[in-house]
PDB file of N, CA and C in Angstrom:
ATOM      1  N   UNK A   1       3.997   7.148  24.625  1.00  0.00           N
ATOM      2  CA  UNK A   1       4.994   6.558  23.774  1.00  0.00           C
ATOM      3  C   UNK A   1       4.576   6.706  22.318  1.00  0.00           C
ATOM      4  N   UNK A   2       5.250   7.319  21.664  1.00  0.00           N
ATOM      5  CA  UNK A   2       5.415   7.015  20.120  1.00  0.00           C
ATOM      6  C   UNK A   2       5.362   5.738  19.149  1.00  0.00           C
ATOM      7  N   UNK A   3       4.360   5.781  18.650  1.00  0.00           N
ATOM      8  CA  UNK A   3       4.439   4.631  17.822  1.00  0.00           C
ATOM      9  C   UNK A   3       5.530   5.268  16.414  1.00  0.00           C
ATOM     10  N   UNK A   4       7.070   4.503  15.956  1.00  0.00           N
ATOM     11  CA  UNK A   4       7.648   4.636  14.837  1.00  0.00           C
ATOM     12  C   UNK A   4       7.595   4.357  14.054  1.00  0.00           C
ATOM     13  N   UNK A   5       6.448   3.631  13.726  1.00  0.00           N
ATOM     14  CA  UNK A   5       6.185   2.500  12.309  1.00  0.00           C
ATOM     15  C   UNK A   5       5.287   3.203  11.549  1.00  0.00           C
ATOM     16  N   UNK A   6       4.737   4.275  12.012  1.00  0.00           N
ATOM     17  CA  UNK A   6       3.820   4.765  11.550  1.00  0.00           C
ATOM     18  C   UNK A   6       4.188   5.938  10.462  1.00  0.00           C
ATOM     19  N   UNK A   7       4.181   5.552   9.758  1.00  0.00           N
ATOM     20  CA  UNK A   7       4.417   6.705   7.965  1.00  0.00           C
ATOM     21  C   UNK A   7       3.415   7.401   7.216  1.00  0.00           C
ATOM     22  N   UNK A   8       3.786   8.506   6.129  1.00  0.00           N
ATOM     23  CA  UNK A   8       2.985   8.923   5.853  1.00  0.00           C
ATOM     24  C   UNK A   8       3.301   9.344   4.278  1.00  0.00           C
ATOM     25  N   UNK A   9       3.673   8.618   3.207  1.00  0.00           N
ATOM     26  CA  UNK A   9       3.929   8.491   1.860  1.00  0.00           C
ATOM     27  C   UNK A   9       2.896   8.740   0.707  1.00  0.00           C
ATOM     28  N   UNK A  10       3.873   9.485  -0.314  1.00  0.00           N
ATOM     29  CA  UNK A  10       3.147   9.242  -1.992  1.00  0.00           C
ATOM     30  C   UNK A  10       4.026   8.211  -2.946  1.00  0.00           C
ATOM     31  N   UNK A  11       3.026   7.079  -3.113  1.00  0.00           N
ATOM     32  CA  UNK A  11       3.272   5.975  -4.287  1.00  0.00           C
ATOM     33  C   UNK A  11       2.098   6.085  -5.275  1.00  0.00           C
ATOM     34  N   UNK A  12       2.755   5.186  -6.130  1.00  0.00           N
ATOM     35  CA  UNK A  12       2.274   5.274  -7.183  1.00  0.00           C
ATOM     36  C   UNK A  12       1.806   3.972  -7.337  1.00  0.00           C
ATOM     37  N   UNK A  13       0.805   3.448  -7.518  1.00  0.00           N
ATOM     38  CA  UNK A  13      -0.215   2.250  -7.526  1.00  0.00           C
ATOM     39  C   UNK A  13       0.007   1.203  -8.674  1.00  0.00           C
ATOM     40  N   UNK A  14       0.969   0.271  -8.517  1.00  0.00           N
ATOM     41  CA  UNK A  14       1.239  -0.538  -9.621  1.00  0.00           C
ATOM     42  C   UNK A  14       0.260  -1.678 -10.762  1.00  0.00           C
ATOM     43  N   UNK A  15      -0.308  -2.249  -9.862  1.00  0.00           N
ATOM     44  CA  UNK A  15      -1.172  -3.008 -10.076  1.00  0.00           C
ATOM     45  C   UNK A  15      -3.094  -2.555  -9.877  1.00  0.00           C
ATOM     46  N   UNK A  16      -3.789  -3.382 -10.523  1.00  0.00           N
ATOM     47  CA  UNK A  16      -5.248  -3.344  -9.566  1.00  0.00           C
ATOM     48  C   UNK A  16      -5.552  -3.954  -8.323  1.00  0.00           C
ATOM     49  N   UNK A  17      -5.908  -3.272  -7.357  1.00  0.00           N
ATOM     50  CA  UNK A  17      -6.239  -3.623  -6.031  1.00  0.00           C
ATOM     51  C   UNK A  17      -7.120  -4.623  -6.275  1.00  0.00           C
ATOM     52  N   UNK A  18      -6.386  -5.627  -5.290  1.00  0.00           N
ATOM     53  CA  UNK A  18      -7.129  -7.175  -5.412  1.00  0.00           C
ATOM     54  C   UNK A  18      -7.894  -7.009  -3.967  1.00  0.00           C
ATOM     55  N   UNK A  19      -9.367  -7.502  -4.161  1.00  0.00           N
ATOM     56  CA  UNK A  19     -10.209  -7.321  -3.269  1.00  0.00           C
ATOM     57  C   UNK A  19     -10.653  -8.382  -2.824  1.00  0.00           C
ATOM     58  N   UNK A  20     -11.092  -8.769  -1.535  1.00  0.00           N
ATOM     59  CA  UNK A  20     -11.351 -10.095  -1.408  1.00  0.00           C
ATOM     60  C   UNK A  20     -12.143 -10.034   0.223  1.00  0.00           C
ATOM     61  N   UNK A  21     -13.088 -11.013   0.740  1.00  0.00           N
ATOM     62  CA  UNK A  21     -13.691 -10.614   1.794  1.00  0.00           C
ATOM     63  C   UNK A  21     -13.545 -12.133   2.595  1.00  0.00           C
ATOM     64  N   UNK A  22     -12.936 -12.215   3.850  1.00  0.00           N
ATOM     65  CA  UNK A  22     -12.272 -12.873   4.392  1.00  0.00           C
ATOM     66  C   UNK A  22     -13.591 -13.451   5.541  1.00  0.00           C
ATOM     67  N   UNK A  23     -12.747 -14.133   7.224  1.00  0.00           N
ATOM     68  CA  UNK A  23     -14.038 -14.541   7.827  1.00  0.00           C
ATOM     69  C   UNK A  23     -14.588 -13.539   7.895  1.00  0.00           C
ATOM     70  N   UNK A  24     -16.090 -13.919   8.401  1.00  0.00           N
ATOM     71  CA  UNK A  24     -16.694 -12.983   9.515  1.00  0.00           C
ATOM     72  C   UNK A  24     -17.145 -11.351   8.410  1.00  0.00           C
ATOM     73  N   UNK A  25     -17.340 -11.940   7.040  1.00  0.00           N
ATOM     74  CA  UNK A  25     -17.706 -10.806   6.057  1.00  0.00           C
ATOM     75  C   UNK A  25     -16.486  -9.412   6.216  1.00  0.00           C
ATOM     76  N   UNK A  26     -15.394  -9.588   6.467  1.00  0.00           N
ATOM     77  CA  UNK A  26     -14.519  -8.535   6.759  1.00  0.00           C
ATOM     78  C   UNK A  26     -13.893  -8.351   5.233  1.00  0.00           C
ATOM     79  N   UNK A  27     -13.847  -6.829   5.063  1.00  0.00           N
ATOM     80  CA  UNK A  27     -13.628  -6.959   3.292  1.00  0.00           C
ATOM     81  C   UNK A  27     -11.539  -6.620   3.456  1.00  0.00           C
ATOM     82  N   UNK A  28     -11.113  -6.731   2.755  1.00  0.00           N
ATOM     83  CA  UNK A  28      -9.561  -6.645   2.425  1.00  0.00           C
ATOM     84  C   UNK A  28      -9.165  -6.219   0.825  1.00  0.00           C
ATOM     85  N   UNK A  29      -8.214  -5.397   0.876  1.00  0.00           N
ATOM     86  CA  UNK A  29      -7.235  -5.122  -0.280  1.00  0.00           C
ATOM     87  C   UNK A  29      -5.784  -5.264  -0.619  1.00  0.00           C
ATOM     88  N   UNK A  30      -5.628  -5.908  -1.362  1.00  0.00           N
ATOM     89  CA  UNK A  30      -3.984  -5.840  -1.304  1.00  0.00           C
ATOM     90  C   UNK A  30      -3.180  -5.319  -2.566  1.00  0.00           C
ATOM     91  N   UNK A  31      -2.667  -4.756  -2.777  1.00  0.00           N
ATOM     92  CA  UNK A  31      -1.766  -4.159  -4.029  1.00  0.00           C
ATOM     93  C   UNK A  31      -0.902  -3.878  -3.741  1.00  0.00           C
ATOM     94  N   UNK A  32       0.544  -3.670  -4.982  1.00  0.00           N
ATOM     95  CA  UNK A  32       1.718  -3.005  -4.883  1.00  0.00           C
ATOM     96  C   UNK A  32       1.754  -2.070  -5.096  1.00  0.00           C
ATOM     97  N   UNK A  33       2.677  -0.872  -4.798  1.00  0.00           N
ATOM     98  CA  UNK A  33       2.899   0.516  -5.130  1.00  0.00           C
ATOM     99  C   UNK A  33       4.058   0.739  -4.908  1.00  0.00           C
ATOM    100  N   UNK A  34       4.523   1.497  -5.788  1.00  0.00           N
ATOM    101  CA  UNK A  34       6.060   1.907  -5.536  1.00  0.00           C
ATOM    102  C   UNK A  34       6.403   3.940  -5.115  1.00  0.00           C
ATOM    103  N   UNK A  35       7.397   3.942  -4.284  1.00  0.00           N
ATOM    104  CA  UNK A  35       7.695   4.933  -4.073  1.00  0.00           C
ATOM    105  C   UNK A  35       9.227   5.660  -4.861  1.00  0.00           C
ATOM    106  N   UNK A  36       9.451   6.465  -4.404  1.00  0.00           N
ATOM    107  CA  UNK A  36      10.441   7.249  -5.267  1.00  0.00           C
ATOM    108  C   UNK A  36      11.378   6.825  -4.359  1.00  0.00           C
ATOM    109  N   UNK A  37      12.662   6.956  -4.014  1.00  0.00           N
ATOM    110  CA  UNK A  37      13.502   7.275  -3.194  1.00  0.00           C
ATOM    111  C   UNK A  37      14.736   8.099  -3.897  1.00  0.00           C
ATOM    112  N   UNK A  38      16.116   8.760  -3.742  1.00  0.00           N
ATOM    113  CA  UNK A  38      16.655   9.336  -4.418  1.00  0.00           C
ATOM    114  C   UNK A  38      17.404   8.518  -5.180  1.00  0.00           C
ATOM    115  N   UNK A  39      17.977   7.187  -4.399  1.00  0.00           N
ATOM    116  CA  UNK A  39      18.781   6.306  -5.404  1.00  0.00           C
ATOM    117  C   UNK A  39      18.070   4.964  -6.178  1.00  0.00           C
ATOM    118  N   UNK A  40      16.960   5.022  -5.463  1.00  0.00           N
ATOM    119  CA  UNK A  40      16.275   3.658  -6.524  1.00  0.00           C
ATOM    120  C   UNK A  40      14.705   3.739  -5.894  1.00  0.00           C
ATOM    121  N   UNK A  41      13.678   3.379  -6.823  1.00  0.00           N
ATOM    122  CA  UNK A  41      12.278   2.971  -6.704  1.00  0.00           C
ATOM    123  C   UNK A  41      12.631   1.779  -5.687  1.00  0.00           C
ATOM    124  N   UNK A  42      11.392   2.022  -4.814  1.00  0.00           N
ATOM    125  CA  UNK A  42      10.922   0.722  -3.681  1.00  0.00           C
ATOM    126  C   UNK A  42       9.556   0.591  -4.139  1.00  0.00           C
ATOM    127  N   UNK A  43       9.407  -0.854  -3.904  1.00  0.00           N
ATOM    128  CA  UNK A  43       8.006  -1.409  -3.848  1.00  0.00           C
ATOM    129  C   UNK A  43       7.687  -1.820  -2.780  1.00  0.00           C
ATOM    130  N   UNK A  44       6.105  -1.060  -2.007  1.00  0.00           N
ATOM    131  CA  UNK A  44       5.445  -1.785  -1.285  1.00  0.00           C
ATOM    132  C   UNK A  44       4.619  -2.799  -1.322  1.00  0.00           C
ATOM    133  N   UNK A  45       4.086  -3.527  -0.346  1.00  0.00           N
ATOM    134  CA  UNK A  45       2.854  -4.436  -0.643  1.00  0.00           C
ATOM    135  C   UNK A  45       1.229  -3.199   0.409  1.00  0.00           C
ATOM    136  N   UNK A  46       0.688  -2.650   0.205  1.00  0.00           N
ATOM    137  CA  UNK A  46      -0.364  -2.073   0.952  1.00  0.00           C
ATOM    138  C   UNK A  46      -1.400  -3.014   1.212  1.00  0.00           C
ATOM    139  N   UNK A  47      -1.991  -2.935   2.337  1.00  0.00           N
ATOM    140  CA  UNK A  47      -2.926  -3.761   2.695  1.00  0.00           C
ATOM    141  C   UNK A  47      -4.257  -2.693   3.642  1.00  0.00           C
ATOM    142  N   UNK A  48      -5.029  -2.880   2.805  1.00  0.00           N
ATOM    143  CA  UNK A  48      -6.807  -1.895   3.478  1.00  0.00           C
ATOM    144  C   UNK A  48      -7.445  -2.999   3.889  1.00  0.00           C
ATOM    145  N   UNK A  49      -8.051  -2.508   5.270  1.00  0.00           N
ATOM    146  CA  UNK A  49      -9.439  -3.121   5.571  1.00  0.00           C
ATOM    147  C   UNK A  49     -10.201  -2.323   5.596  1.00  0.00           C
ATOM    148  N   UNK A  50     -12.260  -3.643   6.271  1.00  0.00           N
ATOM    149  CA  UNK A  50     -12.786  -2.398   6.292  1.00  0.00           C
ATOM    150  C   UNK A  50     -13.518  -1.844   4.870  1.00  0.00           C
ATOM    151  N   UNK A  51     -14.520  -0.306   5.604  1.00  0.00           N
ATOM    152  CA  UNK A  51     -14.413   0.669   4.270  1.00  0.00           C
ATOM    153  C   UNK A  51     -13.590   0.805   3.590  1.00  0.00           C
ATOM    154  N   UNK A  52     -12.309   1.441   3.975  1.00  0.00           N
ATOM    155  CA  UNK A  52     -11.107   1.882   3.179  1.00  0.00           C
ATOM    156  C   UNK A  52     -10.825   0.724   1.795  1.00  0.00           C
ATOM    157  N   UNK A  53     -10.887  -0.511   2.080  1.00  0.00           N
ATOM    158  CA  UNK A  53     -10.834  -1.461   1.265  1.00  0.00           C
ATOM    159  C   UNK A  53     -11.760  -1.106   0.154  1.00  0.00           C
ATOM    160  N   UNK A  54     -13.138  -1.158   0.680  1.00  0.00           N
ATOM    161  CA  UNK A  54     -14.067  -1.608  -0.626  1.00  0.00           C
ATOM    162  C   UNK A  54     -13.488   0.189  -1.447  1.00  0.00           C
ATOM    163  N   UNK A  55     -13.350   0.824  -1.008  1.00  0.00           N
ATOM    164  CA  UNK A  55     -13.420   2.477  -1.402  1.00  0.00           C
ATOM    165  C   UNK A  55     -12.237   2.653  -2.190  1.00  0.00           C
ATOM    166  N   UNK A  56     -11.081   1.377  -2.047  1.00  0.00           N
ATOM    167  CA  UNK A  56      -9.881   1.724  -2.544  1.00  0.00           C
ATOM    168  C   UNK A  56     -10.151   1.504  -4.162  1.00  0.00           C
ATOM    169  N   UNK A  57     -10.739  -0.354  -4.041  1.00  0.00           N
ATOM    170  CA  UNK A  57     -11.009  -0.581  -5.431  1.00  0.00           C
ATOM    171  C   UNK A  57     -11.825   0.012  -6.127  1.00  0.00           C
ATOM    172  N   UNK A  58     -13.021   1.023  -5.633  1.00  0.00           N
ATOM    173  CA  UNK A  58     -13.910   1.472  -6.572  1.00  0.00           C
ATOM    174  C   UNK A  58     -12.875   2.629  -6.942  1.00  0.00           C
ATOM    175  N   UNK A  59     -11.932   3.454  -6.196  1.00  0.00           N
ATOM    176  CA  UNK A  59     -12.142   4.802  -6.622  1.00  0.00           C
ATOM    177  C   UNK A  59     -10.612   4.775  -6.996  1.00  0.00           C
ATOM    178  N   UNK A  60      -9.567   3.608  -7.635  1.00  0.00           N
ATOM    179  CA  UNK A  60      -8.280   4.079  -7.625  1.00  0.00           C
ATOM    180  C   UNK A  60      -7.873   2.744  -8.673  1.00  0.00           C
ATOM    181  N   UNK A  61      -7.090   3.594  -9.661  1.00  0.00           N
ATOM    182  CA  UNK A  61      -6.573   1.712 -10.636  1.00  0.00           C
ATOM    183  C   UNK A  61      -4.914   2.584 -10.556  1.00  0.00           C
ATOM    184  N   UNK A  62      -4.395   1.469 -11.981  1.00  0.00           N
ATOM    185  CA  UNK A  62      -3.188   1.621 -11.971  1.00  0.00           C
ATOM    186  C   UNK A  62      -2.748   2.808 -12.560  1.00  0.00           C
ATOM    187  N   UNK A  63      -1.644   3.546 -11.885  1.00  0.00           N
ATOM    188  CA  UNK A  63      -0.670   4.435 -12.408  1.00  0.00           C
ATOM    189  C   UNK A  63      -1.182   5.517 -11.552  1.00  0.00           C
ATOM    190  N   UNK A  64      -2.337   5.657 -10.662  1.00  0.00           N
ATOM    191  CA  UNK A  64      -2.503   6.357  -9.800  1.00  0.00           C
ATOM    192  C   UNK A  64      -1.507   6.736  -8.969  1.00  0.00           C
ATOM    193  N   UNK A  65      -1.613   8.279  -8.032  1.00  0.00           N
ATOM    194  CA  UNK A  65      -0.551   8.510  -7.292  1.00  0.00           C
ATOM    195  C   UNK A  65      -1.446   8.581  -6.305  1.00  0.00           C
ATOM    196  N   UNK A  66      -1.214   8.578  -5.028  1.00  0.00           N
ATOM    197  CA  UNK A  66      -1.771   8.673  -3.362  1.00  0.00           C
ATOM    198  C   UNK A  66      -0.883   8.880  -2.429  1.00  0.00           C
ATOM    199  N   UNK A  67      -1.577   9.504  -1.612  1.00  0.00           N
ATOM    200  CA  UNK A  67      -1.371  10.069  -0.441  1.00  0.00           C
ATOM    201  C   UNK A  67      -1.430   8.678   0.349  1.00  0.00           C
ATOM    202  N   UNK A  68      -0.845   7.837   1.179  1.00  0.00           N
ATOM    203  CA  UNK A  68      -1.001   7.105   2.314  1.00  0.00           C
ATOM    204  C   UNK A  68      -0.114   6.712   3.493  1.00  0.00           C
ATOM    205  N   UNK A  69      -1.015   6.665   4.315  1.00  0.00           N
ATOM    206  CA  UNK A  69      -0.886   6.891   5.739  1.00  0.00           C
ATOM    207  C   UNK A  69      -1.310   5.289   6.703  1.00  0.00           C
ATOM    208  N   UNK A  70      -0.059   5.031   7.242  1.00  0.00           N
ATOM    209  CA  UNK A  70      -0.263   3.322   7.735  1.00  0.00           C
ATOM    210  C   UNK A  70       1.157   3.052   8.672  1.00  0.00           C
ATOM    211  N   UNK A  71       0.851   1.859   9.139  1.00  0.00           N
ATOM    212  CA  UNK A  71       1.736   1.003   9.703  1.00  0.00           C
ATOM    213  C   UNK A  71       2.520   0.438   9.017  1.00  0.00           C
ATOM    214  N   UNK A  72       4.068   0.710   8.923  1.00  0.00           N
ATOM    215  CA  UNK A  72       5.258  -0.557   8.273  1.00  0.00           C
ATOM    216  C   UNK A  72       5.556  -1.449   9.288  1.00  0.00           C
ATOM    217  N   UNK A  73       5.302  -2.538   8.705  1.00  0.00           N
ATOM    218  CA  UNK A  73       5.837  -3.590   8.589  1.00  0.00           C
ATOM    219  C   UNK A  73       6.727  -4.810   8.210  1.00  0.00           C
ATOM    220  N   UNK A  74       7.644  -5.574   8.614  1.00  0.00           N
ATOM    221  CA  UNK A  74       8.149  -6.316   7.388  1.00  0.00           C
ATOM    222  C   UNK A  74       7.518  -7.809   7.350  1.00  0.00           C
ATOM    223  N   UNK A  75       7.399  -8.258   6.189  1.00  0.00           N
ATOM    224  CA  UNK A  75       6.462  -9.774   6.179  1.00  0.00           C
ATOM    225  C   UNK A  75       7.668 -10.618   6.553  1.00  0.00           C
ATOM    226  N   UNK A  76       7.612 -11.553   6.769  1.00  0.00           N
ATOM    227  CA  UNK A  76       8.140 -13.168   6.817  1.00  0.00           C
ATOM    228  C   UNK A  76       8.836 -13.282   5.249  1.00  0.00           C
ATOM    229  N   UNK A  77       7.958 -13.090   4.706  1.00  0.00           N
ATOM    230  CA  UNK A  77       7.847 -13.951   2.851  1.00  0.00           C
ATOM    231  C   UNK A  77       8.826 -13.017   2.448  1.00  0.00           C
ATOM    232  N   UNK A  78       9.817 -13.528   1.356  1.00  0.00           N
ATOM    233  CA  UNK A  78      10.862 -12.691   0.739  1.00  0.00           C
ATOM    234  C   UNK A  78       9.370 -12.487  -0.555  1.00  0.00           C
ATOM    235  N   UNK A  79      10.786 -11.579  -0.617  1.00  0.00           N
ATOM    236  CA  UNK A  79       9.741 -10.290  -2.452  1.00  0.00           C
ATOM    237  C   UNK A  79      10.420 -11.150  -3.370  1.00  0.00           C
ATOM    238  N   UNK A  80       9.597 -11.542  -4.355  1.00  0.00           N
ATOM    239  CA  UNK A  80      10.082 -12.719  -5.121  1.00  0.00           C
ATOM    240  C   UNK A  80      10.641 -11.908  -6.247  1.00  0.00           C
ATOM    241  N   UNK A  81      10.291 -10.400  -6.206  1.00  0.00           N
ATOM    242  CA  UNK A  81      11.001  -9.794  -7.396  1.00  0.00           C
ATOM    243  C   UNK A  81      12.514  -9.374  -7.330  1.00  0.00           C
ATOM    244  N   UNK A  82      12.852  -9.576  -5.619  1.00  0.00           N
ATOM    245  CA  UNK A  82      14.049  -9.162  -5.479  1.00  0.00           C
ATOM    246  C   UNK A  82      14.435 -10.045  -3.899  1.00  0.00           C
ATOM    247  N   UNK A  83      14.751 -11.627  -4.645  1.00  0.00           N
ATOM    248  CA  UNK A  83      15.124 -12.525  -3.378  1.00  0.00           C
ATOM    249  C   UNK A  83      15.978 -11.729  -2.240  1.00  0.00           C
ATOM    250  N   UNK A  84      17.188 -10.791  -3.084  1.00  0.00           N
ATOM    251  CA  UNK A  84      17.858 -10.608  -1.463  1.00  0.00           C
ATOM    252  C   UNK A  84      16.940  -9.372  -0.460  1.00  0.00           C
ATOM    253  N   UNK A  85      15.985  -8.778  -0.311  1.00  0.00           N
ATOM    254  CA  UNK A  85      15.426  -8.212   0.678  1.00  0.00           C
ATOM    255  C   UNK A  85      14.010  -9.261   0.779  1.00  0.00           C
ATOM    256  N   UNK A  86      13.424  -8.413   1.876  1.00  0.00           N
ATOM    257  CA  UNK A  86      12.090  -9.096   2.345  1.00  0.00           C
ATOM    258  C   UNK A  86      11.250  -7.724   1.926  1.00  0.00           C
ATOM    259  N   UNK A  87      10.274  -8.588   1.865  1.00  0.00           N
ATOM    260  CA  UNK A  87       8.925  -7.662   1.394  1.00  0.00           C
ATOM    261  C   UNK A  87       8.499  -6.572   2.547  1.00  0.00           C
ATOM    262  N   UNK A  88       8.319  -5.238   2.250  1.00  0.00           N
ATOM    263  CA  UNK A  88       7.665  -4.662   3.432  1.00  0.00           C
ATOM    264  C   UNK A  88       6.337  -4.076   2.957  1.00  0.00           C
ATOM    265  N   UNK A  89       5.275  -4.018   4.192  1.00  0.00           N
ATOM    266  CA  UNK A  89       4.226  -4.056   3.567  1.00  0.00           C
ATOM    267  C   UNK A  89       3.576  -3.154   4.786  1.00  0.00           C
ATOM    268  N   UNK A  90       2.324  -2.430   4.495  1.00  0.00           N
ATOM    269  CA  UNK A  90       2.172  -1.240   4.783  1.00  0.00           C
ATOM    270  C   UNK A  90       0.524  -1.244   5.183  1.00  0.00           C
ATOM    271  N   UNK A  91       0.482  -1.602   6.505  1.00  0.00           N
ATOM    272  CA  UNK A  91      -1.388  -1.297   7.105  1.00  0.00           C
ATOM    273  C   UNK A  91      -1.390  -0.055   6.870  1.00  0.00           C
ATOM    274  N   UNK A  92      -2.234   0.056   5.908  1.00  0.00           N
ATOM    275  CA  UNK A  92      -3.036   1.365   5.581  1.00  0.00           C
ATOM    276  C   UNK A  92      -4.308   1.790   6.472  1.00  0.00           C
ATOM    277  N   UNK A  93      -3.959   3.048   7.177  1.00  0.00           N
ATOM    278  CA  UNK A  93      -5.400   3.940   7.620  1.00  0.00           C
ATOM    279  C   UNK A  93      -6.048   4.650   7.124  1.00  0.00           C
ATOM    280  N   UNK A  94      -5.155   5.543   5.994  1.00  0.00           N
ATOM    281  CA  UNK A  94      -5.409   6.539   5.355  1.00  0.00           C
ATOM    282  C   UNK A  94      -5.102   6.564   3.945  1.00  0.00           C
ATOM    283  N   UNK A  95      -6.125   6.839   2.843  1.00  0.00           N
ATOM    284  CA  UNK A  95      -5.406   7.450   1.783  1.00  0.00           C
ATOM    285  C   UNK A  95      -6.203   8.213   1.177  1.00  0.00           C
ATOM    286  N   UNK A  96      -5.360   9.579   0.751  1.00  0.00           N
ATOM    287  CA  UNK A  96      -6.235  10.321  -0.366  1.00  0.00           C
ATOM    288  C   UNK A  96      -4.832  10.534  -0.861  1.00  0.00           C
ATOM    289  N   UNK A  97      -6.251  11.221  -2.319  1.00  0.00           N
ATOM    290  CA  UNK A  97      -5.902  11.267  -3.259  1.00  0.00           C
ATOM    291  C   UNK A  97      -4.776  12.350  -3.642  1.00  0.00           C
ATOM    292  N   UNK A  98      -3.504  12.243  -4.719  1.00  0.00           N
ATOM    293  CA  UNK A  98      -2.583  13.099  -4.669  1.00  0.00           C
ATOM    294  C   UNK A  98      -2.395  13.444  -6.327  1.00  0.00           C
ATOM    295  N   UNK A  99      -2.807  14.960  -6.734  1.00  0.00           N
ATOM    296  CA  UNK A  99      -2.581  15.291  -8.124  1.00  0.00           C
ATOM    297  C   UNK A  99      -1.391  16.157  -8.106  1.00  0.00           C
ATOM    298  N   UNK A 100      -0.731  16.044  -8.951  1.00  0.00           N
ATOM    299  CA  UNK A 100       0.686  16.426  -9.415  1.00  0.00           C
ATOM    300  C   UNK A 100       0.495  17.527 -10.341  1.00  0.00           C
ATOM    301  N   UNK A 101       0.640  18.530 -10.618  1.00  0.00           N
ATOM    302  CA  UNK A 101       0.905  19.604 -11.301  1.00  0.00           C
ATOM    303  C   UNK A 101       2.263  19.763 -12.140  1.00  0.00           C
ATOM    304  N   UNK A 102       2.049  19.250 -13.587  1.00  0.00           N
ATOM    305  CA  UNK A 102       3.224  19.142 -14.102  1.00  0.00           C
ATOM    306  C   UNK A 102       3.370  20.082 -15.374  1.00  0.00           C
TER     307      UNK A 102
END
C-alpha cells in the first residue's frame, strides 16, 4: 500500500528554525516556509527530529530555498495568519539543499 501523504517540495524558509530538545534528550525543529503555488503562496509549518533537527539549525536561516521531503499533515490548531484554513504541517525526512540559477 502506498503511503499519499508523503511529498516532496521546494520552499523557501521564512523564519529561523526554532530548536528545542524535548523528553528523553530528543532534539526538535520547527519553522515556517512557504511554497509557490500558481495562484497564491502557501505556508507550511515543518517539523525535524533527531539529527535532521540539530543539522537544520546549524546549516539553514532565513530566505533559504530547500529541497524537502516528509509527511503532510493537517494540525488541529487554525493558522492564526489566516483563521479560515487550518495549519498544515509537514514531518520532515529529508532535506537538501536547493540553488536556483538566475
Amino acid at each position: 500500500m502506498v503511503n499519499t501523504n508523503y511529498i516532496g517540495i521546494i520552499v523557501k524558509i521564512l523564519e529561523i528554525p526554532q530548536y528545542k530538545i524535548v523528553k528523553n534528550n530528543y532534539q526538535v525543529t520547527e519553522f515556517r516556509a512557504q511554497f509557490q503555488n500558481k495562484k497564491q503562496n502557501k505556508i507550511l509549518k515543518l517539523i525535524c527530529w533527531g539529527k535532521l533537527a540539530s543539522e537544520l539549525k546549524d546549516f539553514y536561516k532565513i530566505n533559504d530555498y530547500v529541497l524537502v521531503e516528509g509527511y503532510l499533515f493537517q494540525s488541529d490548531l487554525w493558522n492564526k495568519d489566516l483563521p479560515s484554513q487550518k495549519l498544515v504541517k509537514v514531518k520532515v525526512v529529508r532535506v537538501y539543499p536547493y540553488l536556483s540559477q538566475l
